[in-house]
C-alpha atoms as a PDB file:
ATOM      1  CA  UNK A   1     -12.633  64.622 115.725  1.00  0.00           C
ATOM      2  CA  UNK A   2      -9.707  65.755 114.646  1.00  0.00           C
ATOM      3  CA  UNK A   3      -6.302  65.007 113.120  1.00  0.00           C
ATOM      4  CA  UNK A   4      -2.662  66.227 114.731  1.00  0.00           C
ATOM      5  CA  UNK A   5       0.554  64.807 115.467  1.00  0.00           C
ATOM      6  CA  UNK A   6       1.938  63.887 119.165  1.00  0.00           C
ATOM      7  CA  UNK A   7       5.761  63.647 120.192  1.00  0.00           C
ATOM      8  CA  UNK A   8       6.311  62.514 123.445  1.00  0.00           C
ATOM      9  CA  UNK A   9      10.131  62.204 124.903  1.00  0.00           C
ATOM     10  CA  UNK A  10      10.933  60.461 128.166  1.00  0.00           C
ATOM     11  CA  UNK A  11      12.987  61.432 131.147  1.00  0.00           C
ATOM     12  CA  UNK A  12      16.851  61.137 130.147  1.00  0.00           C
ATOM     13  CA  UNK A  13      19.837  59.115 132.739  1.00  0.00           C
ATOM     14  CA  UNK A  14      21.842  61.244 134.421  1.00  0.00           C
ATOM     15  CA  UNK A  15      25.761  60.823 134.390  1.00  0.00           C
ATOM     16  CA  UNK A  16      27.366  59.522 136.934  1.00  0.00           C
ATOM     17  CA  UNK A  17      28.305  60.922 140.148  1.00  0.00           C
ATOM     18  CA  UNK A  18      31.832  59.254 140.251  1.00  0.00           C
ATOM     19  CA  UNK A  19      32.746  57.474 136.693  1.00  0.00           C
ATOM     20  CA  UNK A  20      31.412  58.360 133.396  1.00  0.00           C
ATOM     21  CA  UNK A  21      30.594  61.411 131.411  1.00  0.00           C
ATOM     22  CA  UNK A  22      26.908  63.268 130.781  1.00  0.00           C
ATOM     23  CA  UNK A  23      23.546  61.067 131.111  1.00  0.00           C
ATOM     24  CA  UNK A  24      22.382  60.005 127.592  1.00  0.00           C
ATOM     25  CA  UNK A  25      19.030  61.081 125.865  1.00  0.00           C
ATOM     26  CA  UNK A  26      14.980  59.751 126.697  1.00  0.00           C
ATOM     27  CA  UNK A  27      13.252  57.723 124.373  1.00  0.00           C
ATOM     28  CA  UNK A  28      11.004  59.687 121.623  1.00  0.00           C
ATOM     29  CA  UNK A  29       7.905  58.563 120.447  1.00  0.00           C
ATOM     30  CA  UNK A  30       6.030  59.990 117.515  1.00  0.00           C
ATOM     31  CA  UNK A  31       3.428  59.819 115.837  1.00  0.00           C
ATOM     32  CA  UNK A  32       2.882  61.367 112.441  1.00  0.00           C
ATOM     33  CA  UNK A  33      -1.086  61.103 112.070  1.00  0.00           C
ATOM     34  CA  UNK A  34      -3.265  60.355 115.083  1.00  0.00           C
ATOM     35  CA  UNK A  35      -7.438  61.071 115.263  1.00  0.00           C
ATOM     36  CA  UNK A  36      -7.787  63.175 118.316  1.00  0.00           C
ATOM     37  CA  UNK A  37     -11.288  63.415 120.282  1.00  0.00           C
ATOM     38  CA  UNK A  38     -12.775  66.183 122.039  1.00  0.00           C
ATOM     39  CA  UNK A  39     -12.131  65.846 125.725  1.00  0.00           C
ATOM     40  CA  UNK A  40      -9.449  65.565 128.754  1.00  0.00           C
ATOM     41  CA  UNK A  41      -6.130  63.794 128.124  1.00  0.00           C
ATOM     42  CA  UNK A  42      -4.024  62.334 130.282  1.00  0.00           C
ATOM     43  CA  UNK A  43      -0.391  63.450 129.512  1.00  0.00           C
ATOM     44  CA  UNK A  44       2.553  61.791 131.713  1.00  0.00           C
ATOM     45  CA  UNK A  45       5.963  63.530 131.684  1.00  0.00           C
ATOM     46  CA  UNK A  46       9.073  61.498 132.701  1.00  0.00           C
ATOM     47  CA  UNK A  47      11.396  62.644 134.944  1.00  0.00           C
ATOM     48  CA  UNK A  48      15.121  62.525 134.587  1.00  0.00           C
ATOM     49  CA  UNK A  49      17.818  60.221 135.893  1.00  0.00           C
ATOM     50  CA  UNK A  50      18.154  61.398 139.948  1.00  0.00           C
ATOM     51  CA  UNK A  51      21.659  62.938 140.416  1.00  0.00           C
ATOM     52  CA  UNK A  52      23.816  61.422 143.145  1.00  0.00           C
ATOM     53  CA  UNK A  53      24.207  57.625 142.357  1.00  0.00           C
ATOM     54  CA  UNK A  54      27.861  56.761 141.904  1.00  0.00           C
ATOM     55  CA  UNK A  55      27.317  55.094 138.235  1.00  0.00           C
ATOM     56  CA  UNK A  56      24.143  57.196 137.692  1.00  0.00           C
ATOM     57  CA  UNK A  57      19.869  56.297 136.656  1.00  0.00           C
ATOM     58  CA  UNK A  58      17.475  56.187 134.290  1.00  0.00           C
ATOM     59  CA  UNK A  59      14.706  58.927 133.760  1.00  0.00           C
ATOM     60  CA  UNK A  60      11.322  57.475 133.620  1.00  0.00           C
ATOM     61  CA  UNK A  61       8.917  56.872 130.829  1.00  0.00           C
ATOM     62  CA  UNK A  62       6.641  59.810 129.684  1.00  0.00           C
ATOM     63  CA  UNK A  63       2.923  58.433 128.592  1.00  0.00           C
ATOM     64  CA  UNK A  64       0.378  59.501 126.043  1.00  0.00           C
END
């Protein structure tokens, strides 16, 4: 075992294609002190907002 650190940041909106400005920022997750075991981990990375959509989307959630 062994002790690290993990930051994980999800997918951020995108702006809008016909009104607004820029999409805003993912959600961030850390953590400062977490006991890590030997082995595979399964690591999801959001995706952003899709372009296109006339008031634009969320990004999705990225999983640790």
């Amino acid at each position: 075992m062994a002790t690290g650190r993990i930051l994980v940041v999800a997918g951020g909106g995108s702006g809008g294609r016909d009104s607004g400005g820029g999409g805003g920022g993912g959600g961030v997750t850390y953590n400062a002190s977490v006991t890590l075991t030997a082995g595979a981990k399964t690591i999801t990375v959001g995706g952003g907002g899709a372009h296109g959509n006339p008031t634009g989307s969320n990004g999705t959630a990225s999983l640790y």
